[in-house]
Structure formats: structure tokens, C-alpha cells
PDB file of N, CA and C in Angstrom:
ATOM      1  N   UNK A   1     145.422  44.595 216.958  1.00  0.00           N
ATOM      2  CA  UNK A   1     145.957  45.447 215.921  1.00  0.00           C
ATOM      3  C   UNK A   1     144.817  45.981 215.074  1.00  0.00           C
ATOM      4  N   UNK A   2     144.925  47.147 214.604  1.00  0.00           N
ATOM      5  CA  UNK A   2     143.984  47.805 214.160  1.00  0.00           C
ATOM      6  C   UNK A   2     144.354  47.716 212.345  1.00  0.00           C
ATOM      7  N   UNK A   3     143.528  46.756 211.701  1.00  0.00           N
ATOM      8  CA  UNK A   3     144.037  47.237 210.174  1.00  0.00           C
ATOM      9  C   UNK A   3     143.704  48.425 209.798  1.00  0.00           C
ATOM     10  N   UNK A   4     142.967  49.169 210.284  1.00  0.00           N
ATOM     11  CA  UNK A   4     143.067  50.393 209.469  1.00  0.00           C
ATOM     12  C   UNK A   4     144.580  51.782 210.109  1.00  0.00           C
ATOM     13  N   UNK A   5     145.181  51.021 211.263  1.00  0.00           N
ATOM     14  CA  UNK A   5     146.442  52.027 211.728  1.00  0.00           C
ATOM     15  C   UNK A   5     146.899  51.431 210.233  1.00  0.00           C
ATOM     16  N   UNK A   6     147.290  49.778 210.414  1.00  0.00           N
ATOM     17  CA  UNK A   6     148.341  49.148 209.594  1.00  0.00           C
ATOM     18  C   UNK A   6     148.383  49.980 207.556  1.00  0.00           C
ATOM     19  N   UNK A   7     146.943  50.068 207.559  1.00  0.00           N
ATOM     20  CA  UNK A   7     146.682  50.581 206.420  1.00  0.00           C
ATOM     21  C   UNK A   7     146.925  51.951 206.264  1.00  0.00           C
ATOM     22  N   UNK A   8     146.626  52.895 207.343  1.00  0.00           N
ATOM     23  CA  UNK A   8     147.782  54.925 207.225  1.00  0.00           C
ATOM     24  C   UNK A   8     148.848  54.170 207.236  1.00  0.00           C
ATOM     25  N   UNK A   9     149.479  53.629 208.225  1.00  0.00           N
ATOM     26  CA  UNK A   9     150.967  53.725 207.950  1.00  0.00           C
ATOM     27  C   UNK A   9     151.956  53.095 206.721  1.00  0.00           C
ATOM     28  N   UNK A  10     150.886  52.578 205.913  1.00  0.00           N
ATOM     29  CA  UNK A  10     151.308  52.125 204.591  1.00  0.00           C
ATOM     30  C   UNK A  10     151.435  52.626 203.659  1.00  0.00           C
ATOM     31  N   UNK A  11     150.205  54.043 203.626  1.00  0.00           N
ATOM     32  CA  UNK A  11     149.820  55.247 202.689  1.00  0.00           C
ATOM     33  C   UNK A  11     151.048  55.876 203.032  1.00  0.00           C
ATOM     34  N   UNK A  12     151.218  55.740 204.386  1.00  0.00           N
ATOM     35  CA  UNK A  12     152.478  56.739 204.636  1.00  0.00           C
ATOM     36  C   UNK A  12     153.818  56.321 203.997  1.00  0.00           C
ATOM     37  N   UNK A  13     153.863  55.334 204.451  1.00  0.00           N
ATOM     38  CA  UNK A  13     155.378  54.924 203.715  1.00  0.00           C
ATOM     39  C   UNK A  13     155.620  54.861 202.261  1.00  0.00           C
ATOM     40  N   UNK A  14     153.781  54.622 201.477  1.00  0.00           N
ATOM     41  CA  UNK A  14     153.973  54.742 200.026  1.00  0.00           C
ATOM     42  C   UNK A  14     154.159  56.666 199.629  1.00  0.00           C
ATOM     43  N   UNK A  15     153.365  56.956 200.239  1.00  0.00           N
ATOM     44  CA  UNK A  15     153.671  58.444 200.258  1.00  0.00           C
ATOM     45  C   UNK A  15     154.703  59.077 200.359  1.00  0.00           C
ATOM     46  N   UNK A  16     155.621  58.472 201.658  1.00  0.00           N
ATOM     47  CA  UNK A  16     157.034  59.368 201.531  1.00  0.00           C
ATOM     48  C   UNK A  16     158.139  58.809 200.916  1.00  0.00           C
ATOM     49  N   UNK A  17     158.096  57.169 200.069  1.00  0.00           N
ATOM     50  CA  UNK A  17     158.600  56.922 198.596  1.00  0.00           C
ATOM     51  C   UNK A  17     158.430  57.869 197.508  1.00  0.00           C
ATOM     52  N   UNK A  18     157.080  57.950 197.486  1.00  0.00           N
ATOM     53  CA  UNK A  18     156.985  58.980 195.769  1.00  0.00           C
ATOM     54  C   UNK A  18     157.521  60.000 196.243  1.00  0.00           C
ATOM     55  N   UNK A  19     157.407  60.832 197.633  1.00  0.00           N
ATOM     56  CA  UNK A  19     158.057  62.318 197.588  1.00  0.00           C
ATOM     57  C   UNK A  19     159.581  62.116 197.690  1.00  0.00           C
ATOM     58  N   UNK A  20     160.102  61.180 198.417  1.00  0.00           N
ATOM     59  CA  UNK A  20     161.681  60.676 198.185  1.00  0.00           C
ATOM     60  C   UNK A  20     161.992  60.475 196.278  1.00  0.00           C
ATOM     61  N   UNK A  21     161.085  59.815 195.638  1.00  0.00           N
ATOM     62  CA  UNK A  21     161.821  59.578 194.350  1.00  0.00           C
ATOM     63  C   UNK A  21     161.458  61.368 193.654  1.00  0.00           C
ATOM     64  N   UNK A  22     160.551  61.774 194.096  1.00  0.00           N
ATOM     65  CA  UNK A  22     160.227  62.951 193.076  1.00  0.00           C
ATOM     66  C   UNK A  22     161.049  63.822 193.566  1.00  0.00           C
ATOM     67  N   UNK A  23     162.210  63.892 195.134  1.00  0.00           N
ATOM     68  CA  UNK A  23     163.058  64.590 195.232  1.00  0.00           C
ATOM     69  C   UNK A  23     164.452  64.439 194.555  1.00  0.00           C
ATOM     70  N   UNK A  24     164.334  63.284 194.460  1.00  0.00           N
ATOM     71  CA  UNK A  24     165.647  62.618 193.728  1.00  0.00           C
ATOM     72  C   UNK A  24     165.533  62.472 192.035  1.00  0.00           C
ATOM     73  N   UNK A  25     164.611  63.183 191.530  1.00  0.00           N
ATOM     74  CA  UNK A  25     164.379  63.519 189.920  1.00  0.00           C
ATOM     75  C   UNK A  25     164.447  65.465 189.694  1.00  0.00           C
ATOM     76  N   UNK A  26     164.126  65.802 190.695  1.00  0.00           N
ATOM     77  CA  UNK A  26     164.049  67.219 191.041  1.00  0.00           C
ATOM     78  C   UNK A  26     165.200  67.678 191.493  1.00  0.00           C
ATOM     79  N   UNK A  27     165.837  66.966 192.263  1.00  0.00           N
ATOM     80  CA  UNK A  27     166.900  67.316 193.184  1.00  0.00           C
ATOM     81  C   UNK A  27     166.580  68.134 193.717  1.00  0.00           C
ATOM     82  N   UNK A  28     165.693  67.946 194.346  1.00  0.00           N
ATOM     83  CA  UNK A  28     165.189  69.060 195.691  1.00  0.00           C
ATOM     84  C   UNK A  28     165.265  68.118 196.945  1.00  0.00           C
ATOM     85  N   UNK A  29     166.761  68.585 197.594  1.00  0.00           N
ATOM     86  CA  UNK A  29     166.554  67.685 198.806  1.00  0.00           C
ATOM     87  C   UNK A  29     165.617  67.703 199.859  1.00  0.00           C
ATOM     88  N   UNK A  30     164.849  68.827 199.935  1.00  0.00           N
ATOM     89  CA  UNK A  30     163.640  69.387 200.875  1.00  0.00           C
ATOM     90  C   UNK A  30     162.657  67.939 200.570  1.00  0.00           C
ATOM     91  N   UNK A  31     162.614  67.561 199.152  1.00  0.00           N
ATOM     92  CA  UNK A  31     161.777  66.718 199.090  1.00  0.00           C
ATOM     93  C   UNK A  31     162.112  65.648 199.394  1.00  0.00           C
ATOM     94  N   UNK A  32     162.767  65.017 199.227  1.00  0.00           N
ATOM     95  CA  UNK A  32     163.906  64.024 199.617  1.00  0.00           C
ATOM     96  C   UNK A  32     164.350  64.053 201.020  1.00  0.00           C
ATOM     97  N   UNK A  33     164.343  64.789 201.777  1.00  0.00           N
ATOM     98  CA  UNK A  33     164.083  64.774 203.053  1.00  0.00           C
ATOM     99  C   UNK A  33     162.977  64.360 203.706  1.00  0.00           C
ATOM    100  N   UNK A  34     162.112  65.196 203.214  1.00  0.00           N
ATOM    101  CA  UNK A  34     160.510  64.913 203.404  1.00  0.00           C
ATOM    102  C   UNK A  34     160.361  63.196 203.229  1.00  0.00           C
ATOM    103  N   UNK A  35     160.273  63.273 202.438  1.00  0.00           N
ATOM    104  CA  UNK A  35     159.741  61.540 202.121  1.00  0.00           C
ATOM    105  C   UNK A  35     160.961  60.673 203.043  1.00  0.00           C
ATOM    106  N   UNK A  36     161.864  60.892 202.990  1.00  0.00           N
ATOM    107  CA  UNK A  36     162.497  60.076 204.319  1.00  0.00           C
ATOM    108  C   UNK A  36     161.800  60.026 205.176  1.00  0.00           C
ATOM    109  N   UNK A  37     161.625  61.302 205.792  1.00  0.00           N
ATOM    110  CA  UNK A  37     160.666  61.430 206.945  1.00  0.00           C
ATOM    111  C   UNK A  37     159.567  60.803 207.222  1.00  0.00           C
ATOM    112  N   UNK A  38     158.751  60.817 206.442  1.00  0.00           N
ATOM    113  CA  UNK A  38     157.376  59.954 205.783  1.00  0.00           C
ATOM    114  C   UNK A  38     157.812  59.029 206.345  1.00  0.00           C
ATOM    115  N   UNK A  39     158.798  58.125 205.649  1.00  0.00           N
ATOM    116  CA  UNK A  39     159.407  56.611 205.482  1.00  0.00           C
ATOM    117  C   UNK A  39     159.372  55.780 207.060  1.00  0.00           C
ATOM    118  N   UNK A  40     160.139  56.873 207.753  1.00  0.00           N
ATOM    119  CA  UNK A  40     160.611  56.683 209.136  1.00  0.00           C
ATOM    120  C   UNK A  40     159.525  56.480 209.923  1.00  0.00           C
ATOM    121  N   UNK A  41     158.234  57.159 209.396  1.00  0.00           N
ATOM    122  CA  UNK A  41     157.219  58.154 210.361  1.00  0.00           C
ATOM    123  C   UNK A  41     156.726  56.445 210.387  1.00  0.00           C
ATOM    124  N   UNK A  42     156.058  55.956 209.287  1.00  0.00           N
ATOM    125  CA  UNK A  42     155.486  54.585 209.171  1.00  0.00           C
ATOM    126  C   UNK A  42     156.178  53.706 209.652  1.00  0.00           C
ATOM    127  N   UNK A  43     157.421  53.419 209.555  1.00  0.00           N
ATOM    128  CA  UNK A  43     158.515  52.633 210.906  1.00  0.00           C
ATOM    129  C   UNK A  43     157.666  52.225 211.956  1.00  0.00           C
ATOM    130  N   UNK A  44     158.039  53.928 212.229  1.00  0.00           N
ATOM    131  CA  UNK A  44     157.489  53.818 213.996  1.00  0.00           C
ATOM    132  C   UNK A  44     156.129  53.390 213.875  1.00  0.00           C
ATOM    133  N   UNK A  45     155.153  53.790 213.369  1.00  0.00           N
ATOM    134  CA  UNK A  45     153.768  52.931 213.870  1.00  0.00           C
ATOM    135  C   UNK A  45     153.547  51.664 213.356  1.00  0.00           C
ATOM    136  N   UNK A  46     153.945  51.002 212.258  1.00  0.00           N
ATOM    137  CA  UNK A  46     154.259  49.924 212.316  1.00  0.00           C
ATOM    138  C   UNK A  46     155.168  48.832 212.884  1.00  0.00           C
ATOM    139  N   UNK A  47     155.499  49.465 213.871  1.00  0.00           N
ATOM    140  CA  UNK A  47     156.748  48.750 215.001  1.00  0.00           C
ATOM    141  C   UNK A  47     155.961  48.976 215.743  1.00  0.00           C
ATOM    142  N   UNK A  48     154.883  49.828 216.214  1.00  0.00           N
ATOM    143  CA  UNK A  48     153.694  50.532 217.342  1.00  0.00           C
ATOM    144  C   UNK A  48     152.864  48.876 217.179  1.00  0.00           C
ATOM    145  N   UNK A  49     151.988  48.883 216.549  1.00  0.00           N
ATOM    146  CA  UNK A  49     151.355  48.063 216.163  1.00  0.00           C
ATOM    147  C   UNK A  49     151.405  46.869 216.549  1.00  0.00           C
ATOM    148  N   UNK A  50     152.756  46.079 215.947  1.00  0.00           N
ATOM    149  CA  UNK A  50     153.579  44.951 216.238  1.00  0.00           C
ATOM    150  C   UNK A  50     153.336  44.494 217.785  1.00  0.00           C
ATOM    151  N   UNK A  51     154.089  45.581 218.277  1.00  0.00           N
ATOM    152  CA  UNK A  51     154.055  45.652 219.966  1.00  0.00           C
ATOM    153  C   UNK A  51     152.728  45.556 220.319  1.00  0.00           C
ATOM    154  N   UNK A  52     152.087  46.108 219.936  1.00  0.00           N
ATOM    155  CA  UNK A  52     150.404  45.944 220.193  1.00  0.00           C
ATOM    156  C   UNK A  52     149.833  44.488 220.120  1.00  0.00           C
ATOM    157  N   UNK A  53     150.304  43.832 219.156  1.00  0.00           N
ATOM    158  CA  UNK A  53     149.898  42.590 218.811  1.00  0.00           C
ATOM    159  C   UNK A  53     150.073  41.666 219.668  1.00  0.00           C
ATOM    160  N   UNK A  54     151.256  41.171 220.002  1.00  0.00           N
ATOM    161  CA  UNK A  54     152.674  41.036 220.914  1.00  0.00           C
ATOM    162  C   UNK A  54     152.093  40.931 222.273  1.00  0.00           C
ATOM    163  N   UNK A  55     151.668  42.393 222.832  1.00  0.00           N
ATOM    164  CA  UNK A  55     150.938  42.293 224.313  1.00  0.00           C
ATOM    165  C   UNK A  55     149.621  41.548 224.135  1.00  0.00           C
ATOM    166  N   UNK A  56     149.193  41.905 222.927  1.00  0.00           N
ATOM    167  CA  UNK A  56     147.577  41.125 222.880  1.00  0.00           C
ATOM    168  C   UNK A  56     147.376  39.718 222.993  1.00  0.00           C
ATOM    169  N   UNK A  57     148.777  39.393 222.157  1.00  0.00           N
ATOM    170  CA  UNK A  57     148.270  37.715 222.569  1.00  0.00           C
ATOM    171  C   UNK A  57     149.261  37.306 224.011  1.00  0.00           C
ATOM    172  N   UNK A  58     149.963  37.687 224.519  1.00  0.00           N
ATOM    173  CA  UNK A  58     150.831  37.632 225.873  1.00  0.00           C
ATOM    174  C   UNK A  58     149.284  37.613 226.751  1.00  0.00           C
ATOM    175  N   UNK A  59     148.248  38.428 226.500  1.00  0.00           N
ATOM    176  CA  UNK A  59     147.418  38.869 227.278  1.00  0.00           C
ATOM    177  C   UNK A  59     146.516  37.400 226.635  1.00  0.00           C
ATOM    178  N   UNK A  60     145.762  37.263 225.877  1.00  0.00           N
ATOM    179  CA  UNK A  60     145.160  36.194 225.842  1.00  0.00           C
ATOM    180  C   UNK A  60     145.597  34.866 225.885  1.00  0.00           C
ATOM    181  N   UNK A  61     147.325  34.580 225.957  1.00  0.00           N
ATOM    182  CA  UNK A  61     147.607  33.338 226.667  1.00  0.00           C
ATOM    183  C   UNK A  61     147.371  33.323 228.321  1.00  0.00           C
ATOM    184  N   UNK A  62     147.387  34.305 228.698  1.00  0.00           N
ATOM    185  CA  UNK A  62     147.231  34.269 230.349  1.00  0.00           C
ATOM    186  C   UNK A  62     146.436  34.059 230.532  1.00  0.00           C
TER     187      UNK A  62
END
């Protein structure tokens, strides 16, 4: 696992919080969409990652 993926996809998920709350003070759902998006985006590579880990040690018990 790479800490520096683990560390973007953290910026990311803190990133598409503030644009989720600053859509939901604005009521601009564009923004509020957006930062969902964000939210989701870091999901997936932090579920990426995981799996990465996962095969790595599967691979160094063998």
C-alpha cells in the first residue's frame, strides 16, 4: 500500500466534504453533488488500496 495513494484519497474525501457542506449552506446542489462525488471518488481508491494490501500479504504468506 502506498501511503501517499492513502493520503490523495483522504484530501479527496476531505475535499468533497467542504464542497458537500458549502453546497448545503449555498444551496447549490451542483455543489453538493460535486462533493458527493469527491466522497465516492475516495471510496473507490481506498477500497483500491485495501485490496492491494490483502493480495500483498496473501503473496508474502506463500
Amino acid at each position: 500500500m502506498s501511503v501517499e495513494d492513502r493520503a490523495n484519497a483522504t484530501g479527496k474525501n476531505i475535499e468533497g466534504k467542504a464542497q458537500e457542506a458549502l453546497g448545503n449552506l449555498t444551496g447549490d446542489p451542483e455543489d453538493k453533488a460535486e462533493g458527493k462525488a469527491k466522497q465516492a471518488e475516495a471510496e473507490v481508491r481506498h477500497t483500491g488500496e485495501d485490496l492491494k494490501d490483502k493480495a500483498k500479504d496473501l503473496i508474502d504468506r506463500a
